[in-house]
Protein backbone atom coordinates (compact mmCIF):
# COMPACT_ATOMS: atom_id res chain seq x y z
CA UNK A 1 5.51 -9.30 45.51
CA UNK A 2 7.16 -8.51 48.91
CA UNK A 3 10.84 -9.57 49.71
CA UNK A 4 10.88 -11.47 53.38
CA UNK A 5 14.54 -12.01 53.70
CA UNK A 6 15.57 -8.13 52.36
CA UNK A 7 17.48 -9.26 49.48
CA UNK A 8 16.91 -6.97 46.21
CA UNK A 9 14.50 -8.56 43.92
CA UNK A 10 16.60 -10.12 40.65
CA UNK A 11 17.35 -7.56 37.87
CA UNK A 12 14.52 -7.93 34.97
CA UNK A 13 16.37 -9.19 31.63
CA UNK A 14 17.09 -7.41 28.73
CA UNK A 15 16.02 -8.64 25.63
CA UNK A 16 19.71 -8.35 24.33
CA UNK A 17 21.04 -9.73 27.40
CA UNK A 18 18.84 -12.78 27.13
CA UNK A 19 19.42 -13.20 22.96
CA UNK A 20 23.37 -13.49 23.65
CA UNK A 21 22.79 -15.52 26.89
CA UNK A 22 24.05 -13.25 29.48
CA UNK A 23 20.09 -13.15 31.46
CA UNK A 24 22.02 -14.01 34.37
CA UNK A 25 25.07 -11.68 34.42
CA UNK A 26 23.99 -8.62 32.66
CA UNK A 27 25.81 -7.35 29.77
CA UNK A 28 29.26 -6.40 30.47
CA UNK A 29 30.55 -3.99 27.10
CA UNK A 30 33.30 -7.23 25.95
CA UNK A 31 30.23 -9.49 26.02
CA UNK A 32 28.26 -7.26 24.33
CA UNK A 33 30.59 -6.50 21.89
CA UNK A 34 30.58 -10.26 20.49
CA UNK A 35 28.44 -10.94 17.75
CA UNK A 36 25.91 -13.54 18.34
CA UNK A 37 26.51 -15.40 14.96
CA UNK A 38 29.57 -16.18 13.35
CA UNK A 39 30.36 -14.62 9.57
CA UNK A 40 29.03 -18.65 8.11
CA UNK A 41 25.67 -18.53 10.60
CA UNK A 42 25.26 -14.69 9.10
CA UNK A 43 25.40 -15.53 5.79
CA UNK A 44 23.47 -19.37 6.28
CA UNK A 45 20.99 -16.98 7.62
CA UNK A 46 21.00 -14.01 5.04
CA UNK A 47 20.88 -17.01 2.12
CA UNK A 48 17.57 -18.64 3.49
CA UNK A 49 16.00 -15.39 3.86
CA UNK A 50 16.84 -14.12 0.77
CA UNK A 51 15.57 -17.78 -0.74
CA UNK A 52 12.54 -17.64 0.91
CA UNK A 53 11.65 -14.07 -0.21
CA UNK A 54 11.93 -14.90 -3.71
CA UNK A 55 9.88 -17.74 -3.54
CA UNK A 56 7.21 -16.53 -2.06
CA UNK A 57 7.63 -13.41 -4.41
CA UNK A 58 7.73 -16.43 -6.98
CA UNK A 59 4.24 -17.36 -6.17
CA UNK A 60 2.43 -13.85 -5.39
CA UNK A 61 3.53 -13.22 -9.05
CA UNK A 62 2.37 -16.64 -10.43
CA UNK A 63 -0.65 -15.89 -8.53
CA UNK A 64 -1.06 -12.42 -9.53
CA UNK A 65 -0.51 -13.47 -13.13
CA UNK A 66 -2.72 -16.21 -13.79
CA UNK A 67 -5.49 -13.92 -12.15
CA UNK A 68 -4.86 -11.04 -14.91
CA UNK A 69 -4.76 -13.65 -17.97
CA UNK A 70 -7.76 -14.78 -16.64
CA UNK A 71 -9.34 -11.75 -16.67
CA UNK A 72 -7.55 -10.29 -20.24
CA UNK A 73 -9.30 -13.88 -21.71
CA UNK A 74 -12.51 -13.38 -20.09
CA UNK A 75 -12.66 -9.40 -21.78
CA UNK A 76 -11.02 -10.75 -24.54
CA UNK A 77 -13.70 -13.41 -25.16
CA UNK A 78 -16.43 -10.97 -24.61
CA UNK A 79 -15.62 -8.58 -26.92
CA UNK A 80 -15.21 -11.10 -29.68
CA UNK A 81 -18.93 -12.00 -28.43
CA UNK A 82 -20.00 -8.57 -28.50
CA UNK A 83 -18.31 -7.10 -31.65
CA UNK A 84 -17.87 -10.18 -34.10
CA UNK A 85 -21.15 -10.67 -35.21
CA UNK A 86 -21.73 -7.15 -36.35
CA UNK A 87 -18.39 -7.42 -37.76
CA UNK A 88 -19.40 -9.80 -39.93
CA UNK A 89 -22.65 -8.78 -40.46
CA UNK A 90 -21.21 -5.59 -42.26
CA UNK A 91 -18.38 -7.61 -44.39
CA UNK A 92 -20.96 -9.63 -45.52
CA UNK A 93 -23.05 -6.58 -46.56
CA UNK A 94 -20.02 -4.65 -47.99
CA UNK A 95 -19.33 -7.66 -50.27
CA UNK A 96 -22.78 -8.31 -51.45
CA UNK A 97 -24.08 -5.09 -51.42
CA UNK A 98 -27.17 -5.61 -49.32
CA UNK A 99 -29.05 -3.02 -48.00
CA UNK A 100 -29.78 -3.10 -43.89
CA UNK A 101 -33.49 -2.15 -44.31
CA UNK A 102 -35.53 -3.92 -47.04
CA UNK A 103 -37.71 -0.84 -47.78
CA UNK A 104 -35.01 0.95 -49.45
């Protein structure tokens, strides 16, 4: 990019500069000193992200939830599978005082 008429080639923005709307001008230190929301835009803007966290933090946990009673009924489940019958078994054995092995 060459200059033909010998002017100086336009000052590249700063991201500041552009964000309060001084691209043109530069940032003088009293326009940079002005905050670019008002105290009610601040806290509009603090409230919505604050809202927004929580519900998504809402939903991870929801999410997060439902997946680990899911899984504590599906261990739950197969234990009972697993241990009930021999549970039983044994009660029943206790009670009527049969032997496991018939050669006994």
């Amino acid at each position: 990019m060459h200059d033909s008429d010998g002017k100086n080639p336009d000052p590249i923005p700063v991201l500041t500069d552009v964000v309060n709307g001084d691209a043109e001008t530069g940032a003088d230190s009293a326009v940079a000193a002005q905050p670019a929301f008002d105290e009610n835009r601040l806290a509009e803007l603090q409230t919505e992200l604050a809202s927004r966290s929580f519900e998504l933090t809402d939903r991870l946990l929801h999410s997060a939830f439902q997946e680990m009673e899911t899984s504590l009924f599906e261990q739950v489940s197969n234990r009972l599978r697993n241990e009930l019958p021999e549970l039983i078994d044994q009660i029943l054995r206790d009670y009527l005082e049969v032997s496991p092995d018939p050669d006994d």
